[in-house]
Protein backbone atom coordinates (compact mmCIF):
# COMPACT_ATOMS: atom_id res chain seq x y z
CA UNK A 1 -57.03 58.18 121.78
CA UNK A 2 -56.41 54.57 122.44
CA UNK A 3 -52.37 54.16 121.48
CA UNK A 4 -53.11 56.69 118.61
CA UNK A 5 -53.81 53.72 116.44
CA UNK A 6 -55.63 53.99 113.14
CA UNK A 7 -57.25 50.57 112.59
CA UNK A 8 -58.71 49.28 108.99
CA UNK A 9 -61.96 48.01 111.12
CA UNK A 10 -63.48 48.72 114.26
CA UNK A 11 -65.91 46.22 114.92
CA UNK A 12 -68.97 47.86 117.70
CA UNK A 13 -70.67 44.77 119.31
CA UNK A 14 -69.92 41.05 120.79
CA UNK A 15 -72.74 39.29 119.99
CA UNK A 16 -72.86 36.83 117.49
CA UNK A 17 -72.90 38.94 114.70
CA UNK A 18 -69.86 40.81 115.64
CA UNK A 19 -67.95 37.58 116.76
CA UNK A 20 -68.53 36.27 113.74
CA UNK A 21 -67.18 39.58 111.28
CA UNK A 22 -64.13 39.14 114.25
CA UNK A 23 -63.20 35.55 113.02
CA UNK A 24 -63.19 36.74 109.68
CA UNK A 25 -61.32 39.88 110.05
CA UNK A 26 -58.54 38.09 111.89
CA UNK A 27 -58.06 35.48 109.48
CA UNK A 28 -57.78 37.95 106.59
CA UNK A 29 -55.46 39.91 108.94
CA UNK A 30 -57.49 43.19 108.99
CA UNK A 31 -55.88 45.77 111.34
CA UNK A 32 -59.12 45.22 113.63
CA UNK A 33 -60.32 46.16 117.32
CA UNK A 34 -64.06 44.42 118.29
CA UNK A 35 -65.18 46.72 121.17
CA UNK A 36 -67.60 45.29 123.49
CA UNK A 37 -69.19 45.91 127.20
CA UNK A 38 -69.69 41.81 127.18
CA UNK A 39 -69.97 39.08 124.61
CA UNK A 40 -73.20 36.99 123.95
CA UNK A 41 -75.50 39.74 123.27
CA UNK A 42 -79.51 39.24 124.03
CA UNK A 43 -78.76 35.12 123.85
CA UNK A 44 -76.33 35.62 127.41
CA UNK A 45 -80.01 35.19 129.43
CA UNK A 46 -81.49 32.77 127.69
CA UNK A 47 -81.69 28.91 129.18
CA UNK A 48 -80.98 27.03 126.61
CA UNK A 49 -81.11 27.83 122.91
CA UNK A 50 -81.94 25.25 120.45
CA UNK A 51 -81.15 26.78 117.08
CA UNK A 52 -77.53 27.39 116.89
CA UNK A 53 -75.88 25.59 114.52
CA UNK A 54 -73.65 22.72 115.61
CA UNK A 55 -74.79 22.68 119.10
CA UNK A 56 -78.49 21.16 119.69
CA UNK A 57 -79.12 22.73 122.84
CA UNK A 58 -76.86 25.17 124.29
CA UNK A 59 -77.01 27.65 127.77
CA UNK A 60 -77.04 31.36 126.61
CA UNK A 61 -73.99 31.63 129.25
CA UNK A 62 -72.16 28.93 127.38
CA UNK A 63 -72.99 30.47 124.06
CA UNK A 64 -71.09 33.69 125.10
CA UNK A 65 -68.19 31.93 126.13
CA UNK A 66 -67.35 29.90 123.06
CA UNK A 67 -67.66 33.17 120.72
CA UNK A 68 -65.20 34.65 123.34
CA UNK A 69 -62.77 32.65 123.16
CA UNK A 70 -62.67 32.15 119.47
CA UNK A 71 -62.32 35.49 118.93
CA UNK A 72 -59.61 35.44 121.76
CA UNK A 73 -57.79 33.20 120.00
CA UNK A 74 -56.77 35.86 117.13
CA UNK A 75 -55.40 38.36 119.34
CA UNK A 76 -52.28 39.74 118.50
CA UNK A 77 -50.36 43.25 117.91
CA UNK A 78 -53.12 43.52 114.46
CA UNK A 79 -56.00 42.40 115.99
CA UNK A 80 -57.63 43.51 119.47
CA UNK A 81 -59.99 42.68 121.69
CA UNK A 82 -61.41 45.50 123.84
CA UNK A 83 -64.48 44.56 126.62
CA UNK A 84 -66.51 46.63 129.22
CA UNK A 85 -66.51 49.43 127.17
CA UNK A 86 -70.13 51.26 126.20
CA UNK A 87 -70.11 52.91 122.84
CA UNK A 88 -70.97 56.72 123.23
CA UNK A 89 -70.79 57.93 119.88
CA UNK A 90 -69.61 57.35 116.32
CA UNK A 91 -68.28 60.28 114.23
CA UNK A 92 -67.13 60.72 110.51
CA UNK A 93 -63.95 62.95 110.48
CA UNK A 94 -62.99 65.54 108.08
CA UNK A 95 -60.11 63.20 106.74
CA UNK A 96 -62.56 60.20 105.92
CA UNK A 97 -61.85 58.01 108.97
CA UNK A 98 -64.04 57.38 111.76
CA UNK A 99 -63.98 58.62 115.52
CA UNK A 100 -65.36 55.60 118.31
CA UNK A 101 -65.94 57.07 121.50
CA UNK A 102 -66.33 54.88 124.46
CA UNK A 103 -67.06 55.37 128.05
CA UNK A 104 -62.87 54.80 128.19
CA UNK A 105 -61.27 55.53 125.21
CA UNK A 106 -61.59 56.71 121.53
CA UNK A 107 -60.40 54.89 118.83
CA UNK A 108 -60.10 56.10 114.83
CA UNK A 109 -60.57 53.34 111.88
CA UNK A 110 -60.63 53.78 108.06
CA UNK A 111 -64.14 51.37 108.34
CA UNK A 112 -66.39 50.29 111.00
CA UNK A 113 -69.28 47.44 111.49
CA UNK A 114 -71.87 48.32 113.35
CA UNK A 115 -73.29 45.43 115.45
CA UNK A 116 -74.57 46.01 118.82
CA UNK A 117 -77.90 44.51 118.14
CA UNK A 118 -80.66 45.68 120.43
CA UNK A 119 -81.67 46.39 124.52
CA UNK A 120 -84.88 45.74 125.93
CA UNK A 121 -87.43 48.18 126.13
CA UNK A 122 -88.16 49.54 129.78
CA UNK A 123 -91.47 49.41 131.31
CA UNK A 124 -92.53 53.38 130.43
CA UNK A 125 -94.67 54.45 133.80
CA UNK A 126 -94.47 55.96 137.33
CA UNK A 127 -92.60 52.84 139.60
CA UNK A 128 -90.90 51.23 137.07
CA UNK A 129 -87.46 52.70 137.39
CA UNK A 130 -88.12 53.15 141.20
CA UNK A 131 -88.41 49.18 141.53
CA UNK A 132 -86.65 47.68 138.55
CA UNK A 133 -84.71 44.66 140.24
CA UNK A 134 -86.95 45.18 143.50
CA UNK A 135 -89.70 42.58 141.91
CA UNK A 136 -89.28 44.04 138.34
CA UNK A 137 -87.22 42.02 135.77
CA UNK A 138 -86.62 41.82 132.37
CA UNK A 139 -85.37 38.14 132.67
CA UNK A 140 -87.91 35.53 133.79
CA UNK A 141 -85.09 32.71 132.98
CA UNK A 142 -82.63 34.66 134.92
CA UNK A 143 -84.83 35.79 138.08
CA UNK A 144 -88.00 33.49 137.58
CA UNK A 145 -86.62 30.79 140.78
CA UNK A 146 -86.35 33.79 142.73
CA UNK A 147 -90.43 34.01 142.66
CA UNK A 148 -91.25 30.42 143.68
CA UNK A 149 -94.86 30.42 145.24
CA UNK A 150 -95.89 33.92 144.12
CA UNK A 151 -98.04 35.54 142.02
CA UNK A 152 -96.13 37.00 139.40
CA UNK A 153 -97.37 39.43 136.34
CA UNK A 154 -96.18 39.10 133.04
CA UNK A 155 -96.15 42.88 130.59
CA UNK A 156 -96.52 41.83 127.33
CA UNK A 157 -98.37 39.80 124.31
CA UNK A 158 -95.86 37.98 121.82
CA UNK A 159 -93.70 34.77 121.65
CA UNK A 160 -91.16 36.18 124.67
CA UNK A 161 -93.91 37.26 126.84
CA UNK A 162 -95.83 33.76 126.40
CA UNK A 163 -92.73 32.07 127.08
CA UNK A 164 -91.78 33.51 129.45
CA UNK A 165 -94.86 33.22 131.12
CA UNK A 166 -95.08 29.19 130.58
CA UNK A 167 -90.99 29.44 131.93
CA UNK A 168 -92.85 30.66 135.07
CA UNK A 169 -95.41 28.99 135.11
CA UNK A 170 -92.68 25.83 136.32
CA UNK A 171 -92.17 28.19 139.68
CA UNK A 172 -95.03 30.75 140.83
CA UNK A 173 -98.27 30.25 142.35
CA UNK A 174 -99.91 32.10 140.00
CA UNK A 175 -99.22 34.10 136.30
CA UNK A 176 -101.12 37.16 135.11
CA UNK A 177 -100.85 38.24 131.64
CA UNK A 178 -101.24 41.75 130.56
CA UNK A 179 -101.90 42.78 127.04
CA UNK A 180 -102.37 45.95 126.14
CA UNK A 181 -103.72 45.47 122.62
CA UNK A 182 -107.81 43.62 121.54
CA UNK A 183 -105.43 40.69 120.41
CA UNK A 184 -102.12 38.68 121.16
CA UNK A 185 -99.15 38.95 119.00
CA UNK A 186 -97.89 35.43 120.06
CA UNK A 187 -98.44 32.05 117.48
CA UNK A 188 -101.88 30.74 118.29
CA UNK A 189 -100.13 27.28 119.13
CA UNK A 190 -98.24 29.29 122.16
CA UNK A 191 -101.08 31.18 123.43
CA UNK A 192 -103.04 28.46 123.45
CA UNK A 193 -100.92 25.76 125.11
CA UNK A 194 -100.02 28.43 127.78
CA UNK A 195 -103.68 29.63 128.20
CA UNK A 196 -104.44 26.13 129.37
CA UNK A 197 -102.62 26.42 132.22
CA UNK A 198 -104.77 26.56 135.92
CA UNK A 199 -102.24 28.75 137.14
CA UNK A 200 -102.55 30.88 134.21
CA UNK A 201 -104.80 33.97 133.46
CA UNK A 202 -104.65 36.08 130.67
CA UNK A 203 -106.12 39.64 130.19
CA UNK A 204 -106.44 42.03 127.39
CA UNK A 205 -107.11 45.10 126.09
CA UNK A 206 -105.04 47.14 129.78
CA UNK A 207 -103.42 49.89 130.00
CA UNK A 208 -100.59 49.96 132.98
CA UNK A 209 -101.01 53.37 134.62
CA UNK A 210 -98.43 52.48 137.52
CA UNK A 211 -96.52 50.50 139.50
CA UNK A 212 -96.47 50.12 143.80
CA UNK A 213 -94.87 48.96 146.47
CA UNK A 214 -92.75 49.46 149.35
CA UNK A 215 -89.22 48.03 149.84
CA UNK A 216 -90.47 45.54 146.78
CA UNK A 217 -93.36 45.86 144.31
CA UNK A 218 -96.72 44.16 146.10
CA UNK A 219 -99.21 45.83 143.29
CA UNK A 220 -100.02 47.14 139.55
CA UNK A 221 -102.59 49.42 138.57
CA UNK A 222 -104.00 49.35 135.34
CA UNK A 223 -107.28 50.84 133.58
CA UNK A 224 -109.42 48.01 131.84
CA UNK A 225 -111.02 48.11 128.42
CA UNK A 226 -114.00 50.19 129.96
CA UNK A 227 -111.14 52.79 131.84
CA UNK A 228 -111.97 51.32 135.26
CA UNK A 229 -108.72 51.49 137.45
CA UNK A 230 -108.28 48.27 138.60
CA UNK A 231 -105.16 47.77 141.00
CA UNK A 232 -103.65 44.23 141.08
CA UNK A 233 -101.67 43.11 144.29
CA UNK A 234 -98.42 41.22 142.77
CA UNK A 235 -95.12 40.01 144.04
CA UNK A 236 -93.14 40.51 140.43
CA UNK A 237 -93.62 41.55 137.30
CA UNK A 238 -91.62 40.79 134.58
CA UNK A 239 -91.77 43.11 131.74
CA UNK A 240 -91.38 41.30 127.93
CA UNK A 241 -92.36 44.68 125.57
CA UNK A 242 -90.32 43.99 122.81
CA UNK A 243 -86.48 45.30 122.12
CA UNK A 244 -85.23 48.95 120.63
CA UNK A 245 -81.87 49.02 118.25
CA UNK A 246 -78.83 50.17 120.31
CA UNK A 247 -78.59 52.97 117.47
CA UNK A 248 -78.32 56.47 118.86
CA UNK A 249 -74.78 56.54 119.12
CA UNK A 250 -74.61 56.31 115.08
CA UNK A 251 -77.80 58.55 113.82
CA UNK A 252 -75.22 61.25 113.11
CA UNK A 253 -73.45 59.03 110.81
CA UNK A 254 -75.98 56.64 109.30
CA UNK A 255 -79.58 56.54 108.40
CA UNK A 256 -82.24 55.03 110.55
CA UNK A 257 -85.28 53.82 110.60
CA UNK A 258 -88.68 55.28 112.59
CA UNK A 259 -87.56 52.48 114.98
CA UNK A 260 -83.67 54.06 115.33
CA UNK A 261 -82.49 50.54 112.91
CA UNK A 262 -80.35 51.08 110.66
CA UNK A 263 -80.75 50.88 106.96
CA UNK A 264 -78.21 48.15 104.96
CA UNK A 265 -78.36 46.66 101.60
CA UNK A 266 -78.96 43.45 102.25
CA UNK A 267 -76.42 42.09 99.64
CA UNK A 268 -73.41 44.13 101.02
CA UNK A 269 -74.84 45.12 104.33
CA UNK A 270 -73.47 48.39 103.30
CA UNK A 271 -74.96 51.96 105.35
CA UNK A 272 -75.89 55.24 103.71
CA UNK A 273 -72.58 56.07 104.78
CA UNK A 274 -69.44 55.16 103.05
CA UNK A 275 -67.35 53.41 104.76
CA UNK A 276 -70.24 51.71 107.45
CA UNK A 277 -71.96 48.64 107.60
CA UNK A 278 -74.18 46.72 109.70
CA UNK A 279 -75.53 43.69 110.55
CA UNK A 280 -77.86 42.06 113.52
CA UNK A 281 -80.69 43.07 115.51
CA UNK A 282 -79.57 46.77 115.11
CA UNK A 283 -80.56 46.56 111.24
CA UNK A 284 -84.07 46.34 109.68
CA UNK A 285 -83.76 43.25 107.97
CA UNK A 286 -86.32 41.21 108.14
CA UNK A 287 -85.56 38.40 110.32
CA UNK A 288 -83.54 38.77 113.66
CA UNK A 289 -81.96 35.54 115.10
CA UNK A 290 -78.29 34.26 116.21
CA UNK A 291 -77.38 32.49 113.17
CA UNK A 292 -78.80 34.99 110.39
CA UNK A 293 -76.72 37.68 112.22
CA UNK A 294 -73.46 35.89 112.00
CA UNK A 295 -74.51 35.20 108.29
CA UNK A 296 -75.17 39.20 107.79
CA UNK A 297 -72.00 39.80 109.67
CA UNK A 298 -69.75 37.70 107.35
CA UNK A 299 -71.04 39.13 104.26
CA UNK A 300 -70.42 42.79 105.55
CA UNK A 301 -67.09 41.20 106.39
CA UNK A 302 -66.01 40.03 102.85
CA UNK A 303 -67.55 43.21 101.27
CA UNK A 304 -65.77 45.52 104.04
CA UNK A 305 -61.95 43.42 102.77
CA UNK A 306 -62.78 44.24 99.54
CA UNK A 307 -63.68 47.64 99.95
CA UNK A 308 -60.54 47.92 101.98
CA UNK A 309 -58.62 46.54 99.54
CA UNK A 310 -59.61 48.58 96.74
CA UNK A 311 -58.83 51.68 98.58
């Protein structure tokens, strides 16, 4: 156990969200640890995001820092800051507190906040693993120079796959987009701006079956709407199928959703579980996004001091 120290709050995450609830818990001096692998969250990759508040246009990279180093600025013998450490598991003890197990350490708190948002969701068939960051990516603004003058395949049909693909668009030879569903899930506006593009080609209704190559990826093989094979020579494929809550380390403790989020009252931001709450892309509220995060993760902050206080 990490100094045998029994905090009041044990913040999971460093995104925004949990940044946020560790401002907060500092300045109401809350015996508080925010355990994190890395601060930024999901934003870290992005380019440059335009709807943070107070900053019109800001790097993902840049983002991260800031909320760093204001939550830096608090630590003291009451309030810690713990990073590149993976949450494991969260446990409810027999004496009311909570056990955090990391990849390091485990640490014991009378509350905790869960807020490690939400991971991509891997590319599910034969290949992908085998040549995930040998031509397959999950970042087109991180790795999209690296595929100047090639063809390039974009997985996916929503806002980040359409963006991503126009982000491309800026560097390759060629875009392919596959769909697997009659329809896309992206605005009209985006699909059709992007659509317009020479370079660009868009196909739906495929099912990917596999993915080939040697040293690097060179093909993917899907079946059409008919359930012809048809086997597409590529030189990257970047894969934008949507994001799954980073959950499973807390579905002993607290209900989830079919989709592993976890359930809050959206006035307190209070669990089924005594003592938990939660806030960010790892909850099913209805709208994800930087700044209604941080919002979420203040008001589980002022209803966790309360709590805390009452106790």
């Amino acid at each position: 156990m990490a100094e045998n120290k029994i905090y009041d709050l044990l913040i999971l995450g460093g995104g925004p969200a949990g940044c946020a609830a560790a401002v907060y818990a500092a300045r109401k001096q809350l015996h508080t640890a925010i355990i994190t692998e890395s601060f930024g969250g999901q934003s870290i990759v992005s380019e440059g995001i335009e709807n943070w508040i107070g900053d019109q246009v800001i790097p993902g990279v840049e983002l991260a820092k800031k909320l760093e180093s204001h939550v830096r600025k608090y630590e003291s013998e009451t309030f810690d800051v713990v990073e590149h450490e993976r949450i494991e598991k969260l446990d409810k003890q027999d004496d009311g507190n909570f056990l955090v197990t990391t990849n390091k350490n485990t640490y014991v708190s009378k509350t905790v906040l869960i807020v490690t948002g939400s991971h991509r969701r891997k590319l599910p068939v034969p290949g992908a693993d085998e040549f995930e960051h040998k031509g397959i990516t999950y970042c087109a603004s991180c790795d999209g120079p690296f595929f100047t003058d090639k063809d390039v395949v974009v997985v996916g049909g929503g806002n980040a796959a359409f963006e991503s693909a126009s982000q491309l668009l800026a560097y390759t030879k060629s875009v392919t987009l596959l769909q697997r569903g009659e329809s896309y899930r992206a605005d009209a506006v985006t699909v059709d701006a992007v659509l317009a593009d020479p370079k660009m080609t868009g196909i739906t209704n495929t099912e990917i079956i596999e993915i080939r190559g040697n040293k690097m990826v060179n093909m993917i093989v899907y079946k059409n709407k008919g359930g012809e094979v048809v086997e597409l020579p590529t030189d990257g494929i970047f894969v934008e199928i949507g994001a799954e809550p980073t959950t499973k380390y807390a579905s002993d403790v607290v209900d989830l959703t079919q989709y592993g989020q976890v359930i809050v009252d959206p006035r307190t931001q209070r669990t089924s579980c005594i003592g938990v709450w939660s806030a960010g892309d790892c909850t099913d509220g209805l709208y994800h996004q930087n700044n209604i995060a941080a919002g979420d993760a203040v008001k589980a902050l002022e209803d966790i001091y309360l709590f805390i206080k009452a106790s």
